[in-house]
C-alpha atoms as a PDB file:
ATOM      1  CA  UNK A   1      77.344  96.829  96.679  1.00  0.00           C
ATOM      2  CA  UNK A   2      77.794 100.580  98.686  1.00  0.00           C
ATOM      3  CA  UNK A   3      80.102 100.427 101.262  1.00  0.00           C
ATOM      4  CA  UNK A   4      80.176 102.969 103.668  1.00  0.00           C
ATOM      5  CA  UNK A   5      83.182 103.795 106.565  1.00  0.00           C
ATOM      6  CA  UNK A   6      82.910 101.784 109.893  1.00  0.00           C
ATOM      7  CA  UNK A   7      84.417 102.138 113.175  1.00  0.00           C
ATOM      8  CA  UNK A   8      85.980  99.214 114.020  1.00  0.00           C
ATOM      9  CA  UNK A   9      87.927  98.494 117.456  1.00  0.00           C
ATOM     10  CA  UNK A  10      91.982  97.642 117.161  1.00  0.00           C
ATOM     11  CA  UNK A  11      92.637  93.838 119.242  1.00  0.00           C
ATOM     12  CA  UNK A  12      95.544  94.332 120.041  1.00  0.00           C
ATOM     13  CA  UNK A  13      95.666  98.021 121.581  1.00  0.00           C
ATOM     14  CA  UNK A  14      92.032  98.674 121.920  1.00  0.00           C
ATOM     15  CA  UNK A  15      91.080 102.394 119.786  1.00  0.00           C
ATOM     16  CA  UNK A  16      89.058 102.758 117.846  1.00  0.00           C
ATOM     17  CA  UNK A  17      89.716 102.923 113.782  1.00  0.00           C
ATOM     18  CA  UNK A  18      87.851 103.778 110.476  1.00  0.00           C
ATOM     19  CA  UNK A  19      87.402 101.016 108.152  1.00  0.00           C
ATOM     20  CA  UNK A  20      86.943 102.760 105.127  1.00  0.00           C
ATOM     21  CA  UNK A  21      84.699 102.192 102.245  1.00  0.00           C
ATOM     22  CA  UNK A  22      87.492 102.382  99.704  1.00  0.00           C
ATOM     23  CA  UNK A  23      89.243  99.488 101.924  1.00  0.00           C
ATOM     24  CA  UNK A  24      86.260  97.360 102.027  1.00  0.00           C
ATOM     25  CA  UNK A  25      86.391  97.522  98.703  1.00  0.00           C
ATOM     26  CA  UNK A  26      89.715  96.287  98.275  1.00  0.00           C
ATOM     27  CA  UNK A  27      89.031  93.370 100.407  1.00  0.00           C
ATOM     28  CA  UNK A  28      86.226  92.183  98.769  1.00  0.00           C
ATOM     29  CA  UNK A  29      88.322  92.633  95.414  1.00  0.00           C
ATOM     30  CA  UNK A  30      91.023  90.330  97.389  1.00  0.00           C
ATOM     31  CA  UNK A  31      88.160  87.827  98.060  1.00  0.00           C
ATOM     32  CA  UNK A  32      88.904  88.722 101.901  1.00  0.00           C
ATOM     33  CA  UNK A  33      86.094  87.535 104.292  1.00  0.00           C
ATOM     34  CA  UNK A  34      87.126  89.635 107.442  1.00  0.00           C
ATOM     35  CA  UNK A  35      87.153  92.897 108.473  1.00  0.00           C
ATOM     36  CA  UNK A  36      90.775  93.610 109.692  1.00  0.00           C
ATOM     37  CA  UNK A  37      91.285  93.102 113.441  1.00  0.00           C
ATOM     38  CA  UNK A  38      93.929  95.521 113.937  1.00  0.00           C
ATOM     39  CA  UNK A  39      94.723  99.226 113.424  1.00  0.00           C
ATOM     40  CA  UNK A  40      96.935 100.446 110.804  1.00  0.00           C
ATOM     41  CA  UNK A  41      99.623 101.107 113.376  1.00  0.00           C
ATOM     42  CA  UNK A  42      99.388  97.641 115.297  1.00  0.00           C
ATOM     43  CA  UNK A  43      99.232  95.938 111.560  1.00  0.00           C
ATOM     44  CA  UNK A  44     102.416  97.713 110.341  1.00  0.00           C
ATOM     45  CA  UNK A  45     104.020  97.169 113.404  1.00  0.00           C
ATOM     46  CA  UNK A  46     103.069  93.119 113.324  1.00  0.00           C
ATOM     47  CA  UNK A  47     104.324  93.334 109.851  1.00  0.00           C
ATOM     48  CA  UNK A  48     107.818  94.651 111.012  1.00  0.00           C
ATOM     49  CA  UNK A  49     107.949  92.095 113.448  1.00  0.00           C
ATOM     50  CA  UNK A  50     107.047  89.355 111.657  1.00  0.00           C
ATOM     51  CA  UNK A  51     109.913  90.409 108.808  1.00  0.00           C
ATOM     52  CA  UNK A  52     112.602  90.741 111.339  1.00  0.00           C
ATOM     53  CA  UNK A  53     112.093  88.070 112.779  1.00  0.00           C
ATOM     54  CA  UNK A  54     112.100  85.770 109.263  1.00  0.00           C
ATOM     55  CA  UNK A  55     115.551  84.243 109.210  1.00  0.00           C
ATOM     56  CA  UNK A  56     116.382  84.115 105.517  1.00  0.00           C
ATOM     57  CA  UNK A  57     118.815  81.953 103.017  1.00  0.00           C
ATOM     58  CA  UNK A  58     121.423  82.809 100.159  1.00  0.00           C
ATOM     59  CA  UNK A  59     120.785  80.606  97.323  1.00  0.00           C
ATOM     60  CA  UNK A  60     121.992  80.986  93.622  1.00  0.00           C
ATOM     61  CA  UNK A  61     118.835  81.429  91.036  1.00  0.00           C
ATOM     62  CA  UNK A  62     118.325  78.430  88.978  1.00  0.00           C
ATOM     63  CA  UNK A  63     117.353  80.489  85.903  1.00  0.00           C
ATOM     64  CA  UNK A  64     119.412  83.514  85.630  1.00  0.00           C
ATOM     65  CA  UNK A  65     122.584  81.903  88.216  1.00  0.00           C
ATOM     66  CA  UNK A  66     122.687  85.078  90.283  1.00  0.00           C
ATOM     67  CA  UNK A  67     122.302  85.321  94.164  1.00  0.00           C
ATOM     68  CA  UNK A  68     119.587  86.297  95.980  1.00  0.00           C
ATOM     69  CA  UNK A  69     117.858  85.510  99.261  1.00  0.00           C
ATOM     70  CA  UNK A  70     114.807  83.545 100.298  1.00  0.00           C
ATOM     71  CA  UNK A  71     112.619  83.331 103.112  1.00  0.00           C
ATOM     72  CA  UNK A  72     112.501  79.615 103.386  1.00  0.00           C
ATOM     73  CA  UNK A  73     114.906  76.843 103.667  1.00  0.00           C
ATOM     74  CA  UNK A  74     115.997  75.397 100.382  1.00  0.00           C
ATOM     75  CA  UNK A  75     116.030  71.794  99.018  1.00  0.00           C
ATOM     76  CA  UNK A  76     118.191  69.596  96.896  1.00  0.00           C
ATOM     77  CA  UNK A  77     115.673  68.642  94.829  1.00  0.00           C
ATOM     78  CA  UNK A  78     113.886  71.584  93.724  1.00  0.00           C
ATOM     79  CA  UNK A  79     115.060  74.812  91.758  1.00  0.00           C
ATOM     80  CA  UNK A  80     115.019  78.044  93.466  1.00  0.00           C
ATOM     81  CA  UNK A  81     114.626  81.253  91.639  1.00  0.00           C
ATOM     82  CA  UNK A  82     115.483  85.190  91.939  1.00  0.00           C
ATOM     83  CA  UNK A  83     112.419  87.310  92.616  1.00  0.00           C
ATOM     84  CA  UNK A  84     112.222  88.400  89.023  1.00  0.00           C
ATOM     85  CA  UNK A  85     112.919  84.479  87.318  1.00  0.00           C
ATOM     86  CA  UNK A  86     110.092  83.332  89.734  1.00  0.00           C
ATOM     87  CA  UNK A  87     107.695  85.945  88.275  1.00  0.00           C
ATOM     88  CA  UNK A  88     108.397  85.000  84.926  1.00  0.00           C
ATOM     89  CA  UNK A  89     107.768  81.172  86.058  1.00  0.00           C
ATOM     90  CA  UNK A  90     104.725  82.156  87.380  1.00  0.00           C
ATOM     91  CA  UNK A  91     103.430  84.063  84.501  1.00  0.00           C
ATOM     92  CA  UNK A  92     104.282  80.838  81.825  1.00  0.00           C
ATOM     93  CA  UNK A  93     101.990  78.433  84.017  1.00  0.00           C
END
């Protein structure tokens, strides 16, 4: 499929914004159904907000015992890991 640039119109702030063939690409690589909504600007600063607003948790890594931090609240009964012990969890299912 040829993709070609669009001009798409930002939800939040209104301009206008190219949607560019090399990013419609790389959403339908993602499997992504919709065009973006927002500009770049208003989507990195959404982004920002949404991280700074994420309270997050020290927990020790199940795996490798050191400490990190997680975005979620942890349970008793299930293992938490370190950013790199989860990837190597991930890659072994």
């Amino acid at each position: 499929m040829a993709f070609e640039d669009r001009t798409l119109s930002c939800k939040e702030c209104g301009v206008e914004f190219i949607f560019s063939a090399s990013e419609q690409e790389f959403y339908a690589e993602k499997g992504f159904q919709n065009d973006p909504a927002r500009c770049p600007e208003c989507r990195t600063a959404r982004k920002r907000q949404r991280s700074a607003s994420r309270e997050m948790h020290t927990v020790i890594c199940a795996d490798c015992g050191c400490e990190t931090q997680v975005p979620f609240r942890p349970t008793e009964d299930r293992p938490v890991y370190c950013r790199d012990c989860y990837q190597k969890q991930r890659a072994s299912l």
